[in-house]
C-alpha atoms as a PDB file:
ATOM      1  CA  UNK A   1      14.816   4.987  11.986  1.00  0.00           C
ATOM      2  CA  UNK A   2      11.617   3.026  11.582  1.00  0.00           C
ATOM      3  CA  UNK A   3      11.340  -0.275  10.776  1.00  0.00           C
ATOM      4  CA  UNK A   4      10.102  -1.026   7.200  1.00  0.00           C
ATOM      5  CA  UNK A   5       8.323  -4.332   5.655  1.00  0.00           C
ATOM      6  CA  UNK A   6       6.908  -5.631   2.202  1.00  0.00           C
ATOM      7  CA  UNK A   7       3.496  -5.103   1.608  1.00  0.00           C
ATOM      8  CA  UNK A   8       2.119  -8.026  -0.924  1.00  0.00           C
ATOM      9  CA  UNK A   9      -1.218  -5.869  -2.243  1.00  0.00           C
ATOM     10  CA  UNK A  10      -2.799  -7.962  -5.489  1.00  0.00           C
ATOM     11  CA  UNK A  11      -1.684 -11.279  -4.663  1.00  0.00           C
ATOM     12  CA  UNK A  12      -2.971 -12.062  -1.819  1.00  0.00           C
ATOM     13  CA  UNK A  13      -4.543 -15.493  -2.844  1.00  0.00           C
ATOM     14  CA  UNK A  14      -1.023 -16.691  -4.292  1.00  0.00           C
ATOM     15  CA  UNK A  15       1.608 -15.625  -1.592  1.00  0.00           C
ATOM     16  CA  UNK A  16      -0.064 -14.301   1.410  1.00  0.00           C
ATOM     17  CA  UNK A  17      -2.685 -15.684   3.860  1.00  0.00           C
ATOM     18  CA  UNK A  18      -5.596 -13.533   4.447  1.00  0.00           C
ATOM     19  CA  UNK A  19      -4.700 -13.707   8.437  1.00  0.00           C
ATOM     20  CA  UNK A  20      -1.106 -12.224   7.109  1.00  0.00           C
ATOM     21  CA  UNK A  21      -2.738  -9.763   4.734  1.00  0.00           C
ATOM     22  CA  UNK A  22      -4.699  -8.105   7.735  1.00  0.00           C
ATOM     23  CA  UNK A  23      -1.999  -8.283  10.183  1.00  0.00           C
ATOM     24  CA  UNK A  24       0.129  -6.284   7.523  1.00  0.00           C
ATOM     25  CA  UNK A  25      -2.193  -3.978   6.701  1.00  0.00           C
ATOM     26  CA  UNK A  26      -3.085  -3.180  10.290  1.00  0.00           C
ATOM     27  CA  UNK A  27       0.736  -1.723  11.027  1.00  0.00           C
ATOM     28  CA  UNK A  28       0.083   0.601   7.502  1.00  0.00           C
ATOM     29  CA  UNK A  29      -2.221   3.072   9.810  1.00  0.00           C
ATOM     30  CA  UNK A  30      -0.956   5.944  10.036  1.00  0.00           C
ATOM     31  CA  UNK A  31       2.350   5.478   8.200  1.00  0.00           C
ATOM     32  CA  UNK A  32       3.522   7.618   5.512  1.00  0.00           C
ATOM     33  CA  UNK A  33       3.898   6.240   2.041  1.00  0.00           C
ATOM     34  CA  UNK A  34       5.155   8.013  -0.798  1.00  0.00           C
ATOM     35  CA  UNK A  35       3.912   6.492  -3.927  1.00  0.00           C
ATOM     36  CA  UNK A  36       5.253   7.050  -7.798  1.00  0.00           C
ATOM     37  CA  UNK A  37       3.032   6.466 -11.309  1.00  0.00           C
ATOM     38  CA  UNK A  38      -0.303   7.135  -8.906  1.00  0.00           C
ATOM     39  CA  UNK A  39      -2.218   8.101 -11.438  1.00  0.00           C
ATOM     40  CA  UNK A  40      -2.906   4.746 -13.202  1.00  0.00           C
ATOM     41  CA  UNK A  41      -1.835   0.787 -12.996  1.00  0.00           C
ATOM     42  CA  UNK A  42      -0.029  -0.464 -10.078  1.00  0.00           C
ATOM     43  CA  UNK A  43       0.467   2.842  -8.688  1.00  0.00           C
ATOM     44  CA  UNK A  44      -3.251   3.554  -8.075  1.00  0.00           C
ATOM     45  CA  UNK A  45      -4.142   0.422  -7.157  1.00  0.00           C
ATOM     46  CA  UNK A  46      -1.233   0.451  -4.175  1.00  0.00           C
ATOM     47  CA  UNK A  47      -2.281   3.978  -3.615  1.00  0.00           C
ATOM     48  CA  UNK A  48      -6.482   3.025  -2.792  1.00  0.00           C
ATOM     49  CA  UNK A  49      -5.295  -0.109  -0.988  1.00  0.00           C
ATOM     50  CA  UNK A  50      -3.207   1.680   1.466  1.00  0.00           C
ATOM     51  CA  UNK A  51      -5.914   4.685   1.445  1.00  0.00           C
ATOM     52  CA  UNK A  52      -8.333   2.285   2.504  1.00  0.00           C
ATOM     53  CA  UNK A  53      -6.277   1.027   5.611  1.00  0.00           C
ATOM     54  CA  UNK A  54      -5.152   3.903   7.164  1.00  0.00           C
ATOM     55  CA  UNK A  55      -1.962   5.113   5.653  1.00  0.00           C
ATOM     56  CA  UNK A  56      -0.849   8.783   4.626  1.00  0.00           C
ATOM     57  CA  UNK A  57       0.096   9.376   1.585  1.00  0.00           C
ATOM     58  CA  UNK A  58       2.016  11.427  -0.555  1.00  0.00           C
ATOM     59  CA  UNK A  59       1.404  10.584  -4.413  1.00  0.00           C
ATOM     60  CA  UNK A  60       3.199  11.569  -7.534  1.00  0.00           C
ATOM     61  CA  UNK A  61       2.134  11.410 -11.262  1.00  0.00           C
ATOM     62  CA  UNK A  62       3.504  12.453 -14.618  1.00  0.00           C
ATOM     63  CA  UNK A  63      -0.387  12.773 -15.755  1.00  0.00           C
ATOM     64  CA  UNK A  64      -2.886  13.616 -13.673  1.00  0.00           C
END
């Protein structure tokens, strides 16, 4: 199985280091993430941010 790890995306400033931030983000290329309520909110904000580094993704919606 592969490993798996929290990703902190919108508070970076609070929790996580911007060193820590990167080096997270860098191991998100090329994953897979499957992502629920993509459409608005949270959802599409996680969605873009992991778009943006690399990952594949697989989104769901109830609107479009």
């Amino acid at each position: 199985m592969g490993s798996s790890f929290s990703v902190n995306l919108l508070i970076d400033d609070w929790s996580t280091s911007k060193n820590q931030t990167k080096q997270i983000m860098s191991k998100i290329q090329n994953k897979v993430a499957i992502i629920t309520g993509a459409s608005s909110g949270l959802g599409e904000a996680t969605a873009r941010r992991l778009a943006q580094n690399g990952a594949k993704l697989m989104l769901t919606a109830r609107r479009e």
